[in-house]
Structure formats: structure tokens, C-alpha cells
C-alpha atoms as a PDB file:
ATOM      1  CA  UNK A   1    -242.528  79.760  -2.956  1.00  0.00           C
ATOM      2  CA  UNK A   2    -246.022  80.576  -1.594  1.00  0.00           C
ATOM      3  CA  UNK A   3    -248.884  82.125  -3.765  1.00  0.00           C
ATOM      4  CA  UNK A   4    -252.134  83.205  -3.049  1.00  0.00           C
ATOM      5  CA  UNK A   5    -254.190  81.673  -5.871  1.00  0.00           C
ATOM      6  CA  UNK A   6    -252.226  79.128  -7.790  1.00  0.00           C
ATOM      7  CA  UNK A   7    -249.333  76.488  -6.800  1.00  0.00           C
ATOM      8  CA  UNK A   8    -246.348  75.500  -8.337  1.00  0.00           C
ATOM      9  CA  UNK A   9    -244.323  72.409  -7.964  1.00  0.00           C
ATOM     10  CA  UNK A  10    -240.562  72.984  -8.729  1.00  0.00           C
ATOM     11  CA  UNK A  11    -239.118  70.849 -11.241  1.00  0.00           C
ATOM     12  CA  UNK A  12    -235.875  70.888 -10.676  1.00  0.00           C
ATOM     13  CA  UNK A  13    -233.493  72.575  -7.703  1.00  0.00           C
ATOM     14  CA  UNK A  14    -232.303  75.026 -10.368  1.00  0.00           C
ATOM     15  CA  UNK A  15    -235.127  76.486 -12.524  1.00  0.00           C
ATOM     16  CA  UNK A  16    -238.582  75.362 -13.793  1.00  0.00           C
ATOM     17  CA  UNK A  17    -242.294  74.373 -11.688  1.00  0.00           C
ATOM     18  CA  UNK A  18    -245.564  73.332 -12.976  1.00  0.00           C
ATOM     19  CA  UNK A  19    -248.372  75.592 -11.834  1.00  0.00           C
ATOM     20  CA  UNK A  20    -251.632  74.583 -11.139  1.00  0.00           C
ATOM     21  CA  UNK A  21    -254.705  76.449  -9.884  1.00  0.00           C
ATOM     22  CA  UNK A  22    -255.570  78.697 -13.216  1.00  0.00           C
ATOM     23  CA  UNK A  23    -257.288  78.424 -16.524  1.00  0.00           C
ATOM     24  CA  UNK A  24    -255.560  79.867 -19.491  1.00  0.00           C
ATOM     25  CA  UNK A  25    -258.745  79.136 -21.373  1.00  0.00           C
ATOM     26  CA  UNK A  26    -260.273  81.806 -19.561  1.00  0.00           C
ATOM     27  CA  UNK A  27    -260.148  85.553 -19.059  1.00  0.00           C
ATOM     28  CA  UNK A  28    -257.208  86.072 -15.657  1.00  0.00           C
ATOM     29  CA  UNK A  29    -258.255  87.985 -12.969  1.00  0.00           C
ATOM     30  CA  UNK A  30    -255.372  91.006 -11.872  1.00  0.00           C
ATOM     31  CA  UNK A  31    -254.281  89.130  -9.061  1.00  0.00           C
ATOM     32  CA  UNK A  32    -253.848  85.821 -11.477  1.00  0.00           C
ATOM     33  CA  UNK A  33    -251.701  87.980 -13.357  1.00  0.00           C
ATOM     34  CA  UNK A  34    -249.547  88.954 -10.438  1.00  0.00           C
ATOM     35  CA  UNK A  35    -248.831  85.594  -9.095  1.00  0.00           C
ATOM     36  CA  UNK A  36    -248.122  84.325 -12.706  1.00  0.00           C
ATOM     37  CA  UNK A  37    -245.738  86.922 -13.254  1.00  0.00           C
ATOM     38  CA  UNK A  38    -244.004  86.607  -9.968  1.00  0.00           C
ATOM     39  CA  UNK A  39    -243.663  82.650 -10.530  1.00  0.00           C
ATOM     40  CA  UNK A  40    -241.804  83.642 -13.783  1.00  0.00           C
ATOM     41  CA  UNK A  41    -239.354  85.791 -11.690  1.00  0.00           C
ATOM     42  CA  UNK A  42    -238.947  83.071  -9.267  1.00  0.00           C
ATOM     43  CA  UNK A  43    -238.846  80.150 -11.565  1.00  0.00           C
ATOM     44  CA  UNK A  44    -237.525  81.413 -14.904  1.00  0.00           C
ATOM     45  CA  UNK A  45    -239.909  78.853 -17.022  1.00  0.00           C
ATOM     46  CA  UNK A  46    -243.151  77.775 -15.857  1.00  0.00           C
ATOM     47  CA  UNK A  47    -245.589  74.907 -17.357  1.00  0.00           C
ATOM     48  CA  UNK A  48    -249.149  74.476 -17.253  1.00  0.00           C
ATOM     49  CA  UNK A  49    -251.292  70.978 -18.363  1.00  0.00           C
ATOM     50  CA  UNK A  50    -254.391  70.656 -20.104  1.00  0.00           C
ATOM     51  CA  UNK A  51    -254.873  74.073 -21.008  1.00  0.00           C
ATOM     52  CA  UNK A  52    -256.701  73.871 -24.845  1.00  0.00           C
ATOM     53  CA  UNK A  53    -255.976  76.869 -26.432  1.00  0.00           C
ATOM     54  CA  UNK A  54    -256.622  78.250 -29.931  1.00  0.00           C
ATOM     55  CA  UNK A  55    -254.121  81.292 -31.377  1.00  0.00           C
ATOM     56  CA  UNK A  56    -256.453  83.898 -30.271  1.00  0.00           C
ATOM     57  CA  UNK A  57    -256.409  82.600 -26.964  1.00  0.00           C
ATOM     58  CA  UNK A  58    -252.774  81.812 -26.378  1.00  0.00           C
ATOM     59  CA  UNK A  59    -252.622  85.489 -27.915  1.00  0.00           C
ATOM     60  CA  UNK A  60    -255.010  86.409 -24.880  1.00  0.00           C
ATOM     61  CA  UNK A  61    -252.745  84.832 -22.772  1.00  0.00           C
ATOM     62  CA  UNK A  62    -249.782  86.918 -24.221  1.00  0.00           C
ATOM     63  CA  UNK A  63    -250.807  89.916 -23.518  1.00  0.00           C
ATOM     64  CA  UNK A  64    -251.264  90.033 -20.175  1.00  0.00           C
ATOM     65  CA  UNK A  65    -247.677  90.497 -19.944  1.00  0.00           C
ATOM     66  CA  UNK A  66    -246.533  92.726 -22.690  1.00  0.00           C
ATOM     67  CA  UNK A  67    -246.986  93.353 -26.224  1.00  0.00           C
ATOM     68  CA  UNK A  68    -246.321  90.771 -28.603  1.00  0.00           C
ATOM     69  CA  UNK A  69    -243.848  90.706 -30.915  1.00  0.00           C
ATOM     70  CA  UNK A  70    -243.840  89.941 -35.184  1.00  0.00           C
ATOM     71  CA  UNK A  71    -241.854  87.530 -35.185  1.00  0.00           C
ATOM     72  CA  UNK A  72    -238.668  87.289 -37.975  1.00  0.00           C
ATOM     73  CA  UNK A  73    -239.781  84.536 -39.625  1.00  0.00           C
ATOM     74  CA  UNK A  74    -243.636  84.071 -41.378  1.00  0.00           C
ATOM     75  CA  UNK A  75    -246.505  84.815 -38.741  1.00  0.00           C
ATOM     76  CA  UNK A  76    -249.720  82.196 -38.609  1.00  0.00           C
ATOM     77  CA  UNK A  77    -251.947  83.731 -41.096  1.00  0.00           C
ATOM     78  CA  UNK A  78    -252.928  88.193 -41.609  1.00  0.00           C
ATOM     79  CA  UNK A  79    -255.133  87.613 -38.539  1.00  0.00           C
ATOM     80  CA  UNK A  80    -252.569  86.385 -36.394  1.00  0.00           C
ATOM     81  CA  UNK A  81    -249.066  87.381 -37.393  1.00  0.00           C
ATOM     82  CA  UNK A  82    -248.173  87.493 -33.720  1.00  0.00           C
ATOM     83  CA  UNK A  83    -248.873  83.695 -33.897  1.00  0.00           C
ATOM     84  CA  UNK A  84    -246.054  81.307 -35.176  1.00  0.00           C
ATOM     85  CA  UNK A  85    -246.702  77.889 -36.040  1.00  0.00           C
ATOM     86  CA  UNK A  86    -244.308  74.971 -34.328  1.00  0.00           C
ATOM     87  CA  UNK A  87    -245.153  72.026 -36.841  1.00  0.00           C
ATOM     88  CA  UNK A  88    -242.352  69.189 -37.273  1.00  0.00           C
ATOM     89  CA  UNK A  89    -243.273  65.860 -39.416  1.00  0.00           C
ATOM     90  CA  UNK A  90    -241.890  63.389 -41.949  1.00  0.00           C
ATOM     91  CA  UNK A  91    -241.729  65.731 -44.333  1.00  0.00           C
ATOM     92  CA  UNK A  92    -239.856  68.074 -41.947  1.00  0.00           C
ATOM     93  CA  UNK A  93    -235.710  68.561 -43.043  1.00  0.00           C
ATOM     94  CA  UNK A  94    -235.421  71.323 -39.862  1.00  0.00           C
ATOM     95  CA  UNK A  95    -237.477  72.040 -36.687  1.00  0.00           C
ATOM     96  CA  UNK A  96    -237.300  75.482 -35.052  1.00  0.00           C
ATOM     97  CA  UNK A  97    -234.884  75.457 -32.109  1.00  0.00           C
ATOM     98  CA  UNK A  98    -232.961  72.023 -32.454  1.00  0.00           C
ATOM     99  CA  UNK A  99    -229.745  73.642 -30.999  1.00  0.00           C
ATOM    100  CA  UNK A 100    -229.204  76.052 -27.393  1.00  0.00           C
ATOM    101  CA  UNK A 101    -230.810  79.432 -27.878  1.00  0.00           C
ATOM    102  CA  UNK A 102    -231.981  82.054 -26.523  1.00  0.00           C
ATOM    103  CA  UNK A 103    -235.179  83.412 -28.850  1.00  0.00           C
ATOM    104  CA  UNK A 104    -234.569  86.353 -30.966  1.00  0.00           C
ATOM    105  CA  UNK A 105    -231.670  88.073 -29.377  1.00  0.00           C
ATOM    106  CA  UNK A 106    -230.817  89.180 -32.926  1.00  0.00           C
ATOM    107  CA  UNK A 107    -233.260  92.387 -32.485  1.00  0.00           C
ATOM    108  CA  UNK A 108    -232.350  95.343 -30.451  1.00  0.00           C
ATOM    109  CA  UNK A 109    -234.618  94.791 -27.663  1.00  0.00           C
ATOM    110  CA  UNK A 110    -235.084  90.468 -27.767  1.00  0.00           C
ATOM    111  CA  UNK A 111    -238.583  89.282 -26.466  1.00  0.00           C
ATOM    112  CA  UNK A 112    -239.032  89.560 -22.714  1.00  0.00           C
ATOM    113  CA  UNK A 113    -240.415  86.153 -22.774  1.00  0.00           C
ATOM    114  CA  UNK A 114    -242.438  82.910 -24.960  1.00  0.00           C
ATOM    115  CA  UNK A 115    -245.153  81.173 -25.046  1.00  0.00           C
ATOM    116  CA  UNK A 116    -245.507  77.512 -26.075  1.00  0.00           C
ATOM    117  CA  UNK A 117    -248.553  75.668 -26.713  1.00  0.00           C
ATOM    118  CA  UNK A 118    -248.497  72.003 -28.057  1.00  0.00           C
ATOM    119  CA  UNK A 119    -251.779  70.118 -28.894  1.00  0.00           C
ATOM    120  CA  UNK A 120    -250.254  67.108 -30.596  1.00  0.00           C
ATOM    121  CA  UNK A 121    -247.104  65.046 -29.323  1.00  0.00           C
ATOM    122  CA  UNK A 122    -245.371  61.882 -30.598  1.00  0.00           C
ATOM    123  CA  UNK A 123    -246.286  58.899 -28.688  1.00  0.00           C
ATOM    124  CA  UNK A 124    -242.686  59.426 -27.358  1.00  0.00           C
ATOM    125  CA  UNK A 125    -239.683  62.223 -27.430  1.00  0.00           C
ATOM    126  CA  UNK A 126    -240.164  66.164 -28.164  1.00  0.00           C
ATOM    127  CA  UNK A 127    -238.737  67.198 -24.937  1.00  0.00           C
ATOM    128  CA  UNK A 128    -237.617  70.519 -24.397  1.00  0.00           C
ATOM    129  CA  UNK A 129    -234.332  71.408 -22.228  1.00  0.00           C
ATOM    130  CA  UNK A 130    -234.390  74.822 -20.725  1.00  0.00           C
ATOM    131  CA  UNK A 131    -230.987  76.266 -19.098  1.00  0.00           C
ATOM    132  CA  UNK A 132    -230.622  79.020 -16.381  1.00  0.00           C
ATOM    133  CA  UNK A 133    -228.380  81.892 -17.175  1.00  0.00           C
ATOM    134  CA  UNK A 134    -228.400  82.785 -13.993  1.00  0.00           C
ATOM    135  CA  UNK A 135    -226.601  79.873 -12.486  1.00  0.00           C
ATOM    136  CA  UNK A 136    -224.210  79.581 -15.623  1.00  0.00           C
ATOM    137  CA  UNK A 137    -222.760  82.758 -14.635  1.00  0.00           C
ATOM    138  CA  UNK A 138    -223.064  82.530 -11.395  1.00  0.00           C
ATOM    139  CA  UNK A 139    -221.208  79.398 -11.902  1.00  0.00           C
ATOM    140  CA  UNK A 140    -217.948  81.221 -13.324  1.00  0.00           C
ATOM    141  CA  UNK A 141    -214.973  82.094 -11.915  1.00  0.00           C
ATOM    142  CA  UNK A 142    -214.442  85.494  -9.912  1.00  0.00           C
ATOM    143  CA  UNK A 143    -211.877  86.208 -13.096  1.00  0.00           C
ATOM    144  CA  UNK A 144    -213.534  85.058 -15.560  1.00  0.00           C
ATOM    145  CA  UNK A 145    -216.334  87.511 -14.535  1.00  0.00           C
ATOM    146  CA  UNK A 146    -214.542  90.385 -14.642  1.00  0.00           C
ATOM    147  CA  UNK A 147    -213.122  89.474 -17.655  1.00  0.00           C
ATOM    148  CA  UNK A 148    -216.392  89.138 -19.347  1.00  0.00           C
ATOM    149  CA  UNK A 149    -217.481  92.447 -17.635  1.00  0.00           C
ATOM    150  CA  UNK A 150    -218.256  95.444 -20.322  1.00  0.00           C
ATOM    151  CA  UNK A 151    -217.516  93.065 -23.739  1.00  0.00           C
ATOM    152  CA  UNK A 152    -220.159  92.883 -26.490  1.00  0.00           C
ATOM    153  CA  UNK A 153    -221.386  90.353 -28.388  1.00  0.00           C
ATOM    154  CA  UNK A 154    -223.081  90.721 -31.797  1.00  0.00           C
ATOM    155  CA  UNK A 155    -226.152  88.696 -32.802  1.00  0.00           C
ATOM    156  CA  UNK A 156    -227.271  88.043 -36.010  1.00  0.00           C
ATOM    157  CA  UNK A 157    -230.174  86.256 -36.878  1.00  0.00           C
ATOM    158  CA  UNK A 158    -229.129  84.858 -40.232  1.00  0.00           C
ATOM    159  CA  UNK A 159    -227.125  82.067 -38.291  1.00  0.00           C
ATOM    160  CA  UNK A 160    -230.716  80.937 -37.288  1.00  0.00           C
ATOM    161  CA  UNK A 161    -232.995  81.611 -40.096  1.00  0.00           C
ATOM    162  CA  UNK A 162    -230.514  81.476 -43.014  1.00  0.00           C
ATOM    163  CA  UNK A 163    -231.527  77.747 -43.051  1.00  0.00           C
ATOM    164  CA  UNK A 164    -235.090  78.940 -43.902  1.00  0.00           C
ATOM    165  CA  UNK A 165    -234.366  81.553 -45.852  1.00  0.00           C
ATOM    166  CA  UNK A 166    -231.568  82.373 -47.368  1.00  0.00           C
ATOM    167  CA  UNK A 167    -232.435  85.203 -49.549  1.00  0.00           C
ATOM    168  CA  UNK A 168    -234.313  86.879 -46.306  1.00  0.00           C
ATOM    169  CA  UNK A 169    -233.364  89.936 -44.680  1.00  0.00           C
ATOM    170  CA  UNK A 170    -232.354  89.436 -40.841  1.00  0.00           C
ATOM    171  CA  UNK A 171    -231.703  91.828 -37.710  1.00  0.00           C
ATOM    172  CA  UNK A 172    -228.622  92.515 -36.263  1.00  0.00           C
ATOM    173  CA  UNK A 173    -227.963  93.992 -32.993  1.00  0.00           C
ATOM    174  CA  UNK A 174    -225.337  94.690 -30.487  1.00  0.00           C
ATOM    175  CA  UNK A 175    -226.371  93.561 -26.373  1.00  0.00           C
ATOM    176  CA  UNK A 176    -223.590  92.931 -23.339  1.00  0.00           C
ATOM    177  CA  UNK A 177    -222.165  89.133 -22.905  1.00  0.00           C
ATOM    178  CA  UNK A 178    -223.602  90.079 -19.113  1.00  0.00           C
ATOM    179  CA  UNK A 179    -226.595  91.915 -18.955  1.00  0.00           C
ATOM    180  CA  UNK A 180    -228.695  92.293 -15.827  1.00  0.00           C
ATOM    181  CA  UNK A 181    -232.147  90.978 -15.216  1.00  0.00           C
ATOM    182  CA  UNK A 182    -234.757  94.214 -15.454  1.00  0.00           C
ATOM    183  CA  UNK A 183    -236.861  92.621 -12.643  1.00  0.00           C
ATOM    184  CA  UNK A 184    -235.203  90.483 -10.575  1.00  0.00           C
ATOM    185  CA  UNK A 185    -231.453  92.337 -10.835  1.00  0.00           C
ATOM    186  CA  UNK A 186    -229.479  88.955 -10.965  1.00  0.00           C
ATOM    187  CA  UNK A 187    -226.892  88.832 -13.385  1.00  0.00           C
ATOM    188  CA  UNK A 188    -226.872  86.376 -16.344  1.00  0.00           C
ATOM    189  CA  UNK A 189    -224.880  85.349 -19.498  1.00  0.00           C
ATOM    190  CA  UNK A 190    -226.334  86.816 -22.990  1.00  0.00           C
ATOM    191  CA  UNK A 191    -224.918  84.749 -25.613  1.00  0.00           C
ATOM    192  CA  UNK A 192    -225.987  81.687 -27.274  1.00  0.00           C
ATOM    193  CA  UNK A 193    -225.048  79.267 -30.035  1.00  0.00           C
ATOM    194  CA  UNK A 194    -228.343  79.866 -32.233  1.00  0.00           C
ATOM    195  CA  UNK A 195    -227.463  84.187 -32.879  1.00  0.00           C
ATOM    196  CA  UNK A 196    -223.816  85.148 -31.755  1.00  0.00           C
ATOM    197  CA  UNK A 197    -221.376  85.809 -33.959  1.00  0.00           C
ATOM    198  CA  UNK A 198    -219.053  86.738 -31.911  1.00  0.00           C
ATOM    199  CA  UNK A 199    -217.317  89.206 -29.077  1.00  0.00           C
ATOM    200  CA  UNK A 200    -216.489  92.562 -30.240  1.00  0.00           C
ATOM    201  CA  UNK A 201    -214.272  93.567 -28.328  1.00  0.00           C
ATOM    202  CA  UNK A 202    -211.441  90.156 -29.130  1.00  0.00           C
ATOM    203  CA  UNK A 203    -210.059  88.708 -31.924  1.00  0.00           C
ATOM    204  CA  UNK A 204    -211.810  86.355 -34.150  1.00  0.00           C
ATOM    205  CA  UNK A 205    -209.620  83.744 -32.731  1.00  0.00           C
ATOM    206  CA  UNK A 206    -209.917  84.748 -28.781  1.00  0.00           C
ATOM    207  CA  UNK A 207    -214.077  85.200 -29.344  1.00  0.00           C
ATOM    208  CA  UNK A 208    -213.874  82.010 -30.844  1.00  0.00           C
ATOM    209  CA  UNK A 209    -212.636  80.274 -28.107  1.00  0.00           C
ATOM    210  CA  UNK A 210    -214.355  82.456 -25.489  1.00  0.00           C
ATOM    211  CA  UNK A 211    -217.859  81.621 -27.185  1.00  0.00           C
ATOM    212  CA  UNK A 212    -217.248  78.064 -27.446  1.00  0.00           C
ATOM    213  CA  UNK A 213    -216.247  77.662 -23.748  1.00  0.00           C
ATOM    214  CA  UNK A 214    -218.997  79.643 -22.661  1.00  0.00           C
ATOM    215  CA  UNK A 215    -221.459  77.835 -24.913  1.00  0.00           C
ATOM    216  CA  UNK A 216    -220.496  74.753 -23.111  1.00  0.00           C
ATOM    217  CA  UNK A 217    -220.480  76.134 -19.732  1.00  0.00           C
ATOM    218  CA  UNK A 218    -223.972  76.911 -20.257  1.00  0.00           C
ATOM    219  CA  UNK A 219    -225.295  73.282 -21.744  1.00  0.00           C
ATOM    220  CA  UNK A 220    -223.865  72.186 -17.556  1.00  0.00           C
ATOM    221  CA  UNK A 221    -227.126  69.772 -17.006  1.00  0.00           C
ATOM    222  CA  UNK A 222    -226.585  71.231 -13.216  1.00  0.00           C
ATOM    223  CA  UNK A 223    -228.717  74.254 -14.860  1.00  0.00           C
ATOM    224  CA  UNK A 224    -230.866  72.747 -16.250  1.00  0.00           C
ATOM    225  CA  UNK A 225    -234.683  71.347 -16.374  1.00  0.00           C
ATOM    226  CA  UNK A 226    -236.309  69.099 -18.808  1.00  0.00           C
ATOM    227  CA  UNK A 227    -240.110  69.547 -19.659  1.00  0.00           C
ATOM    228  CA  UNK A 228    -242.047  66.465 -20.990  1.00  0.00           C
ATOM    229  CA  UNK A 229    -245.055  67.337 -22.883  1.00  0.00           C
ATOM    230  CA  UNK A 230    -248.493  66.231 -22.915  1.00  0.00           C
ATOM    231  CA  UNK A 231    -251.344  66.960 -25.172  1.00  0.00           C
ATOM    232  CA  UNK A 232    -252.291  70.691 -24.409  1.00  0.00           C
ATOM    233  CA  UNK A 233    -249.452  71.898 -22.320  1.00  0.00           C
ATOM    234  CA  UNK A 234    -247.842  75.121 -22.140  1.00  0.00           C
ATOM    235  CA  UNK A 235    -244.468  76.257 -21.564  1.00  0.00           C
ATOM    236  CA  UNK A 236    -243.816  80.192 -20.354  1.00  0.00           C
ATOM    237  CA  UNK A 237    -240.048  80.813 -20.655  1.00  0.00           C
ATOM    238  CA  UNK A 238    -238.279  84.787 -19.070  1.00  0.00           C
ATOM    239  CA  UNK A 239    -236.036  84.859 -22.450  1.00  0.00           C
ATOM    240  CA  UNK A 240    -234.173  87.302 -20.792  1.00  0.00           C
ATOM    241  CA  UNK A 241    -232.000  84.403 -17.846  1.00  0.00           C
ATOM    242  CA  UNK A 242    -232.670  81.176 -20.102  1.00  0.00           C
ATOM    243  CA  UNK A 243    -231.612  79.328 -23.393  1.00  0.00           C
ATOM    244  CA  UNK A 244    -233.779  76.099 -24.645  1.00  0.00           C
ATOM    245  CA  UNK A 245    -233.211  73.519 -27.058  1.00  0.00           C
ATOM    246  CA  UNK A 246    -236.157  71.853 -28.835  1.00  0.00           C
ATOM    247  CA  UNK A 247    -235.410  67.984 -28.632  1.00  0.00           C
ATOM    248  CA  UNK A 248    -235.679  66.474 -32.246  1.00  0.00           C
ATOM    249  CA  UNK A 249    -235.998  62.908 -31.432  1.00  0.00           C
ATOM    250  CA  UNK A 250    -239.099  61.633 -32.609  1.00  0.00           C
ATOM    251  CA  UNK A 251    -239.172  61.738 -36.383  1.00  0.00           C
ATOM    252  CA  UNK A 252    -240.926  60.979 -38.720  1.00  0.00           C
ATOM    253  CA  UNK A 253    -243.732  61.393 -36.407  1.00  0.00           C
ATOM    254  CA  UNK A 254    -246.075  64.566 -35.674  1.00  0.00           C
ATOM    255  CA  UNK A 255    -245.030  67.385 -32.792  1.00  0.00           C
ATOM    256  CA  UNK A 256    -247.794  70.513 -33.551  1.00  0.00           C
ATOM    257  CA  UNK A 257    -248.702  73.692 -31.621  1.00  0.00           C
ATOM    258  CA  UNK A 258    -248.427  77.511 -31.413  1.00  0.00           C
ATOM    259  CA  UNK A 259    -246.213  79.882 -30.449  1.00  0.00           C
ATOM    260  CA  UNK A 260    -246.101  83.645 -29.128  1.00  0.00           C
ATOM    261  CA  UNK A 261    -243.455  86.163 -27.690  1.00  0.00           C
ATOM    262  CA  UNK A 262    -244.054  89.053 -25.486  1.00  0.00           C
ATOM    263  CA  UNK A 263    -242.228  92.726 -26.112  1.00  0.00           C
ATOM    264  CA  UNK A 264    -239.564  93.795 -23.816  1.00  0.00           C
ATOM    265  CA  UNK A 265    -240.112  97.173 -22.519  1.00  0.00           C
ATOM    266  CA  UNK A 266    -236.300  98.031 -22.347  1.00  0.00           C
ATOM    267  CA  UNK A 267    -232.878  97.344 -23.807  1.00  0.00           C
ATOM    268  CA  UNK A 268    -230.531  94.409 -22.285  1.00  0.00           C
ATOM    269  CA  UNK A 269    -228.667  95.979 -19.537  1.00  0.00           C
ATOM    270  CA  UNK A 270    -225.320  95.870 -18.669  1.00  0.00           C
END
């Protein structure tokens, strides 16, 4: 892909690039905007090096593409609720997405997208994996899409933060196992292991099996991309055609940064 302003290397044939040619730390012009958001639709997740943000900057950042979102779970502080802090250590018994998700589908209308900033790494490990949705159902049989076509899949957020929390109070919602990319218009499977429950449309034994097949289908490493981090990087995932899974591999030592996620401005579509 060509842009006018910044560059991105691909990372892998399937999703993923690392753009270069802007400053996060910095105000973006319209045209930076643009190009960013276009690199999104063409690349699904997009990184950035040394880019030293605070919260109010990442939140900066944010917003230049939609709303942000309060996230389920505690915020940063009553200045920045949008803000969530991504700390693992050796006191650390769970670290925020250690298994294939896709964030917050458990709300009626999930995030359109995330932003990840990470100032401190361990000296190795804390990769994160991100999946295409787009390939894994392209991927599929001609049957088996049809057969997924028009079924609906509830997500329910206690399966993620009940861990946390178990007293807390969690959304629910209902969205198609295929919904349709707002921007783009490529199809893409919407359920993942970290908030479905299951189909509603099947038996608890025939969602079951449906779910679990599909879950594998979509951990295929022919969709996927693998992001190594550096001091000061930044991830920008579409949550709308990806899953990720946050790599716990490096306790007991130190993985630290901040976290946003930008509003959706419409339902999932089937």
C-alpha cells in the first residue's frame, strides 16, 4: 500500500505493518489522520516504535478516531477512566488477555478498535499474537458458511472478568457469528473464546462443538502476526476483523503500559 505521509512495512502476508513517518507525541495533522485510518482498514493492526506517551496523550491519540469507551473493568484514576492500566509482575496471579479474544464484545456495540502502549518490557517474552477474522472465515468451507449465516452468538463478559471480580456486574449482549466489516464490507467471524457463551440458535451440545471448532479454526497461525515489543511501542488493533492473545511468558518479571478503546459508531452487522 502507498501513503502520502507515512509508510508501513507489512509484517506478515496476512495482517499487521509497522508505520513509520508520524509522531504520536504530537498533535496529527487531518491528512495524518486519514492515512492512519486507512492503514487500519488495510492492515487490521498497525504498530508504531518509540512513541513516549503519557495517558493523556495516548487519550489524544484515541480520539482522533472515535470516542472512547469506559471500560468494564476499573479505569486509571477519576481523571482518566478512559485509561486502563496493563501491569503484569511477580505478584501478578492473572494478566489481561492471556487467552484469544476479541476486546469487549460483551457490550452491545464492542469497541471499534484499541490502543496499546507499553513503556516497560521484560528483557525477553510479552509478545502479542493478533489473528485476522477476515481470513478465518474466508478460510471456511462454502457450507460451512451458509451454515453459520443468520445464527447468534451471546457474549457475556463474566467469562472474562469473573476472574477479577466475581461479585461484579457484567454486560451481556447478543451480535451475529458473521457480521460485516462497517468500512471495508469484508466479512468476518464474531466469536471468541474470552466472551461467547454460546450459539443461540443450537443446542448446548451442537454450539459446543460449533464454538470449539471455530475457536480453533481461528488460532490457524496462517492468520496470524506476532508483534515483539520494545520500550515505547504501540499497537492499534480494528476490534471489529481481529482476536489477540497477550503472551504470558515472562514471569515473574515486569510488562507495564496503558491502554485505550475507541467507540463504535454502529451495531455489528450481519
Amino acid at each position: 500500500m502507498s501513503y502520502e505521509t507515512i509508510t508501513a512495512e507489512p509484517l506478515t502476508p496476512c495482517l499487521g505493518a509497522i508505520v513509520s513517518g508520524v509522531d504520536l507525541t504530537r498533535p496529527l495533522a487531518e491528512e495524518e489522520v486519514q492515512q492512519l485510518r486507512q492503514a487500519i482498514a488495510d492492515y487490521q493492526v498497525i504498530f508504531f516504535r518509540d512513541q513516549r506517551l503519557d495517558p493523556a496523550s495516548l487519550k489524544r491519540v484515541g480520539r482522533y478516531f472515535g470516542n472512547l469507551q469506559i471500560h468494564a473493568l476499573k479505569g486509571l484514576s477519576a481523571e482518566h477512566p478512559e485509561v486502563r492500566k496493563l501491569h503484569a509482575d511477580e505478584s501478578s496471579k492473572h494478566v489481561a488477555g492471556e487467552e484469544w479474544h476479541s476486546d469487549m464484545t460483551c457490550a452491545e456495540i464492542p469497541p471499534m478498535g484499541s490502543i496499546l502502549y507499553l513503556h516497560t518490557l521484560p528483557t525477553l517474552g510479552g509478545d502479542t499474537m493478533f489473528a485476522s477474522m477476515y481470513a478465518a472465515y474466508d478460510a471456511l468451507s462454502d457450507r460451512m458458511k451458509d451454515y453459520l449465516e443468520g445464527l447468534t452468538a451471546t457474549h457475556d463478559g463474566k467469562l472474562a472478568f469473573g476472574r477479577f471480580d466475581p461479585t461484579g456486574q457484567y454486560p451481556v449482549a447478543v451480535h451475529p457469528v458473521i457480521r460485516r466489516h462497517p468500512v471495508t464490507g469484508k466479512k468476518a467471524l464474531f466469536v471468541n473464546r474470552g466472551f461467547t457463551s454460546h450459539i443461540n440458535e443450537l443446542s448446548k451440545q451442537e454450539s459446543d462443538a460449533i464454538l470449539n471448532y471455530l475457536y480453533l479454526h481461528c488460532e490457524n497461525p496462517l492468520f496470524q502476526a506476532r508483534f515483539r515489543w520494545e520500550p515505547h511501542s504501540v499497537a492499534f488493533w480494528d476490534n471489529r476483523c481481529t482476536q489477540h492473545l497477550a503472551i504470558w511468558d515472562y514471569y515473574p518479571q515486569v510488562r507495564s503500559g496503558y491502554r485505550v478503546q475507541i467507540e463504535d459508531d454502529s451495531p455489528v452487522l450481519a
